[in-house]
Protein backbone atom coordinates (compact mmCIF):
# COMPACT_ATOMS: atom_id res chain seq x y z
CA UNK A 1 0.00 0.00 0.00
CA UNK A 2 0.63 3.35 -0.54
CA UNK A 3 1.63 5.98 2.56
CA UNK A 4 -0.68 8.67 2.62
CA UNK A 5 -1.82 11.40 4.90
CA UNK A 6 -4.54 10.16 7.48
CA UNK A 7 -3.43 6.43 7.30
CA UNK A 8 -3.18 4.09 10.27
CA UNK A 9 0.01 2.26 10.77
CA UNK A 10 1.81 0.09 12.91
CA UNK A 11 4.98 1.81 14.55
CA UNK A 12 7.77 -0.30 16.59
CA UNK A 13 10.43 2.63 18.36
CA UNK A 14 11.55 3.40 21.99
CA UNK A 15 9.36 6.25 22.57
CA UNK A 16 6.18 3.85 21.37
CA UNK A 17 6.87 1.93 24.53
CA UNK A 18 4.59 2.11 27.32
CA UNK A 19 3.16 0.06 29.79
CA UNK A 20 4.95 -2.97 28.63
CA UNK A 21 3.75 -2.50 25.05
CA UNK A 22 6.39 -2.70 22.11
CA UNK A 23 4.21 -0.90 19.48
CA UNK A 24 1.87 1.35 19.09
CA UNK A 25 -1.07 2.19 16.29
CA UNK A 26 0.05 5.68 14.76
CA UNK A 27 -1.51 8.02 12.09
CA UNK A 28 0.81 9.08 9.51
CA UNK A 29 0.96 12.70 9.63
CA UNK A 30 3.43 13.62 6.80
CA UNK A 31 5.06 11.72 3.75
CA UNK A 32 8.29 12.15 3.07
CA UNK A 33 8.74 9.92 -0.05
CA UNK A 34 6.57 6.88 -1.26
CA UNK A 35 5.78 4.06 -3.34
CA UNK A 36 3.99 1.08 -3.49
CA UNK A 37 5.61 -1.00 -1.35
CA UNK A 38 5.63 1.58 1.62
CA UNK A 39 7.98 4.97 2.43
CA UNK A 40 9.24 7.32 4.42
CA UNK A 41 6.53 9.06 6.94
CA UNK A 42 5.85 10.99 9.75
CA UNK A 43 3.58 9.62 12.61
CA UNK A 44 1.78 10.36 15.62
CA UNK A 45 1.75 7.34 18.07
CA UNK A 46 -0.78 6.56 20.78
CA UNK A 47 0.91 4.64 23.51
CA UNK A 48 -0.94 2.41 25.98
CA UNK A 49 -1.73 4.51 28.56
CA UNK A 50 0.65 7.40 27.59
CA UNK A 51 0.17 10.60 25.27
CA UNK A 52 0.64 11.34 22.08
CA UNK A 53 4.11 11.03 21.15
CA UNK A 54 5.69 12.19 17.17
CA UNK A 55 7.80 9.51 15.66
CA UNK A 56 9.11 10.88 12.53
CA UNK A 57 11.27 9.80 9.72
CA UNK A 58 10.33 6.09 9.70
CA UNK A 59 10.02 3.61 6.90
CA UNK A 60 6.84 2.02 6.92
CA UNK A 61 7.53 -1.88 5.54
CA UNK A 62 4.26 -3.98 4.36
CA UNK A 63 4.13 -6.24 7.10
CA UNK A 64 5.75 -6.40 10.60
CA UNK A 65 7.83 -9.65 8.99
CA UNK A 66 9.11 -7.16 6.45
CA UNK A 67 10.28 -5.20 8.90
CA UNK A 68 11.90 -7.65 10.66
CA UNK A 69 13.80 -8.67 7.71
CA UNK A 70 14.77 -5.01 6.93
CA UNK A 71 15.92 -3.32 10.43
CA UNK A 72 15.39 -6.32 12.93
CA UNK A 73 13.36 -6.98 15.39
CA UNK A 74 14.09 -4.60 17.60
CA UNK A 75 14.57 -1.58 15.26
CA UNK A 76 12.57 1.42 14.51
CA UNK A 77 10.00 0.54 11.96
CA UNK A 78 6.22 1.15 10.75
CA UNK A 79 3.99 -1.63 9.13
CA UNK A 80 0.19 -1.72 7.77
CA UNK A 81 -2.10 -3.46 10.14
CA UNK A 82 -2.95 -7.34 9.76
CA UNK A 83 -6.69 -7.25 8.44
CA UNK A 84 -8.79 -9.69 10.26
């Protein structure tokens, strides 16, 4: 999928964490540069129990497995949500 404006993403980074959480649903807020396989974007995370918190600059992959692949498991990274 495409990044756009509005969009709900996945985001994995340190300042996502809260309340034992590692990610966090975020709203992409800006794109930097995009394609069809994902992009560079900015996001606004909602933490568990926490505020608001920007997380900008971060590739958003098409799955959390692509992520994986591309930065780890433990590195900073946005993915679409798993439809159910």
């Amino acid at each position: 999928m495409k990044p756009s404006i509005g969009r709900t993403v996945i985001v994995r980074a340190a300042i996502a964490q809260s309340n034992g959480a590692q990610v966090a649903p975020a709203v992409i807020t800006r794109v930097h540069d995009a394609d069809d396989t994902g992009g560079l974007v900015n996001t606004t995370a909602f933490p568990d129990c926490a505020p608001p918190v920007a997380v900008t600059s971060i590739h958003v992959y098409p799955s959390q497995e692509a992520a994986d692949r591309a930065v780890g498991p433990g590195g900073y990274a946005a993915w679409w949500p798993e439809r159910v």
